[in-house]
C-alpha atoms as a PDB file:
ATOM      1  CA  UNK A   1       0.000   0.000   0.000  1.00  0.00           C
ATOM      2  CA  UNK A   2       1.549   3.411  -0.849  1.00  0.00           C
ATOM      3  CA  UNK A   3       0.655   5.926   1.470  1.00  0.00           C
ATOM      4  CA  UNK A   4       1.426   9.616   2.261  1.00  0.00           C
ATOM      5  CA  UNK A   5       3.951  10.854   4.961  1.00  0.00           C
ATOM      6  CA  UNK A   6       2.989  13.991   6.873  1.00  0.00           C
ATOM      7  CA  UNK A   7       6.038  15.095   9.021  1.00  0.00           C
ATOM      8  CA  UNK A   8       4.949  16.598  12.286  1.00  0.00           C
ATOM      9  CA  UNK A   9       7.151  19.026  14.521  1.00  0.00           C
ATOM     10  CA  UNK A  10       5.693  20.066  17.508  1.00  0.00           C
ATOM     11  CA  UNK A  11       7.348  21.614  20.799  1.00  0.00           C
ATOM     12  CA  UNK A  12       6.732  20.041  24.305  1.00  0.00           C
ATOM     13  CA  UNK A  13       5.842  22.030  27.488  1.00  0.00           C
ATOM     14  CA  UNK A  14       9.198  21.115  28.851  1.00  0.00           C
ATOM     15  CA  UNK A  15      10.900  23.327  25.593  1.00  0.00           C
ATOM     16  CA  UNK A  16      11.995  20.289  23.452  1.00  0.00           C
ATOM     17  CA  UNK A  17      10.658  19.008  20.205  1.00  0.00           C
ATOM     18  CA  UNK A  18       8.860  16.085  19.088  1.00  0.00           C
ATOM     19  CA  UNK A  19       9.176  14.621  15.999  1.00  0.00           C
ATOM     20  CA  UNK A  20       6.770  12.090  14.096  1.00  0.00           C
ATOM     21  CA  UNK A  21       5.003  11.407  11.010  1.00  0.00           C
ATOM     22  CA  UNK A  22       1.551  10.945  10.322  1.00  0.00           C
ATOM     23  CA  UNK A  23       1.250   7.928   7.837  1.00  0.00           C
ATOM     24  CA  UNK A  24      -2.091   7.853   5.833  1.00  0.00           C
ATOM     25  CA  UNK A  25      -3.284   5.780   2.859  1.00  0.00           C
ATOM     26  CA  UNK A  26      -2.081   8.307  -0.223  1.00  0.00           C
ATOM     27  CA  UNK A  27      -5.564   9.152  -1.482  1.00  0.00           C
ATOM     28  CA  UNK A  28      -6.599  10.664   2.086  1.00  0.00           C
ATOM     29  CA  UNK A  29      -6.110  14.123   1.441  1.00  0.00           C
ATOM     30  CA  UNK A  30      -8.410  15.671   4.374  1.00  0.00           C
ATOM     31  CA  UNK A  31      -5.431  18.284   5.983  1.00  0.00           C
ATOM     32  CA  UNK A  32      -8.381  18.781   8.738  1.00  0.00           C
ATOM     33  CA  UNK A  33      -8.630  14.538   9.615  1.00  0.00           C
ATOM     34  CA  UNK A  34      -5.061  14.424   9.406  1.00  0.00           C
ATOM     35  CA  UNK A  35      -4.422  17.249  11.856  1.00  0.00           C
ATOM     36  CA  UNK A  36      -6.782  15.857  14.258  1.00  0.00           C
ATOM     37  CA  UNK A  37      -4.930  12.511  14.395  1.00  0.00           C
ATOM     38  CA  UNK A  38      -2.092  14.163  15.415  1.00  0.00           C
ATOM     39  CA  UNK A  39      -4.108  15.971  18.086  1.00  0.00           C
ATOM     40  CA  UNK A  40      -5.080  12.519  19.052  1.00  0.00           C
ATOM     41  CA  UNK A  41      -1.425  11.141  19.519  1.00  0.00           C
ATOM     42  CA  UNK A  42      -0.177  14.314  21.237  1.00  0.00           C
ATOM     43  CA  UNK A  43      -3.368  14.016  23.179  1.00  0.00           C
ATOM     44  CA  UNK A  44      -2.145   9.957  24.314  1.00  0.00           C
ATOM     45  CA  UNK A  45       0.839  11.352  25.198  1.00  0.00           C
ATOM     46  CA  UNK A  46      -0.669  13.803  27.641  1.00  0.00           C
ATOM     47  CA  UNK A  47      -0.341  17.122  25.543  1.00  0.00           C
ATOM     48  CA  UNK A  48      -4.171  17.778  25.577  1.00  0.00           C
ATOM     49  CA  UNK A  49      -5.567  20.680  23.400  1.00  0.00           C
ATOM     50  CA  UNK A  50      -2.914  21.272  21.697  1.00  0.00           C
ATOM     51  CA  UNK A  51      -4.183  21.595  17.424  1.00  0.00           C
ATOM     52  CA  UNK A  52      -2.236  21.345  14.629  1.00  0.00           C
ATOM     53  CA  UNK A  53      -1.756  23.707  11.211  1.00  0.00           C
ATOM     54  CA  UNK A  54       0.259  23.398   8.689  1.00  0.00           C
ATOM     55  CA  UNK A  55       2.838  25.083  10.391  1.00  0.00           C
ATOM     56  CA  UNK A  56       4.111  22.291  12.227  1.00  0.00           C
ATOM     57  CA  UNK A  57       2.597  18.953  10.006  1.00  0.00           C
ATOM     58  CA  UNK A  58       3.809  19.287   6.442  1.00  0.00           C
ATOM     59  CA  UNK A  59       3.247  16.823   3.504  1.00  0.00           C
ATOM     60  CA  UNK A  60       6.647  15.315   3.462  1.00  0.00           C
ATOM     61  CA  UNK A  61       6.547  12.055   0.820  1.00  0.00           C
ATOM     62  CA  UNK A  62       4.722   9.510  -0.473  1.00  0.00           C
ATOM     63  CA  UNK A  63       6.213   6.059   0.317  1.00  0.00           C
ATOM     64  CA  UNK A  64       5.431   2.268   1.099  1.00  0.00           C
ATOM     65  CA  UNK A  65       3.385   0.941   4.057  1.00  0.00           C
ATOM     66  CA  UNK A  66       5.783  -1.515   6.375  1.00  0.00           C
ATOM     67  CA  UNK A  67       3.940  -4.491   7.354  1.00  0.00           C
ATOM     68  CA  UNK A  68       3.454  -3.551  10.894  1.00  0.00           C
ATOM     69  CA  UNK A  69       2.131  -0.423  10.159  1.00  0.00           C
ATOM     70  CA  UNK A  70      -0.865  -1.500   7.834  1.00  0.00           C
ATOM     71  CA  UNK A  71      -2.418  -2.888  11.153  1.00  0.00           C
ATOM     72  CA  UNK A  72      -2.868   0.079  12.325  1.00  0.00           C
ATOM     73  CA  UNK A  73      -3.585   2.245   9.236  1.00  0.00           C
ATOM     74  CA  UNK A  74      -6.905  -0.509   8.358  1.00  0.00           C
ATOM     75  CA  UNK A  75      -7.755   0.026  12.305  1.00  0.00           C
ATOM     76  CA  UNK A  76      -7.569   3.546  12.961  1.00  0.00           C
ATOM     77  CA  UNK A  77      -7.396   4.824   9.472  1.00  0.00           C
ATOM     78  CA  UNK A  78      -3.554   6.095  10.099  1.00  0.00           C
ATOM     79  CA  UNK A  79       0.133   5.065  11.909  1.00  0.00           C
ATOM     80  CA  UNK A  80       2.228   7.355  14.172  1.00  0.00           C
ATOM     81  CA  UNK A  81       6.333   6.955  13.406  1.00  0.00           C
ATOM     82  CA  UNK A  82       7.622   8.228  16.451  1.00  0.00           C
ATOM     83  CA  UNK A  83      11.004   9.772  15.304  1.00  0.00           C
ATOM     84  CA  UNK A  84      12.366  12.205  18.120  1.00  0.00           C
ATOM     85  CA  UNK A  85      11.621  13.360  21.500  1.00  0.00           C
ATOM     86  CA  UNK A  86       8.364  11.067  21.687  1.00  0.00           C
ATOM     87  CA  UNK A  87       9.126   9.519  24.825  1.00  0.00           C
END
């Protein structure tokens, strides 16, 4: 499955960043959706209310699904890479 990579910056309370992409099936295209899931994983990770704009999620790429992300992207409709400062 091919699916679109939006990369996601976002700074933490405690002053340093977070990094992660918002994987999506390429033909979802909804900016609005695809902001809100990353609301919803900041929101898991105890950063509630905080919205996103394109000025920290960006299209980035469009690539290939790995296996243990398609789980996850039939499920929920989308996959969370946790790059940097997700812990």
């Amino acid at each position: 499955m091919e699916v679109a990579v939006w990369d996601t910056w976002v700074k933490r309370s405690d002053g340093r960043l977070m990094n992660f992409d918002i994987i999506v099936p390429r033909n979802f295209t909804d900016e609005a959706k695809i902001f809100a899931f990353g609301a919803e994983y900041l929101a898991s990770r105890g950063m509630y209310g905080k919205l996103l704009s394109s000025a920290e999620c960006r299209f980035c790429h469009i690539g290939v699904a790995l296996p243990e992300w398609m789980r996850q992207i039939e499920e929920r409709g989308y996959y969370i890479c946790e790059l940097q400062g997700c812990e």
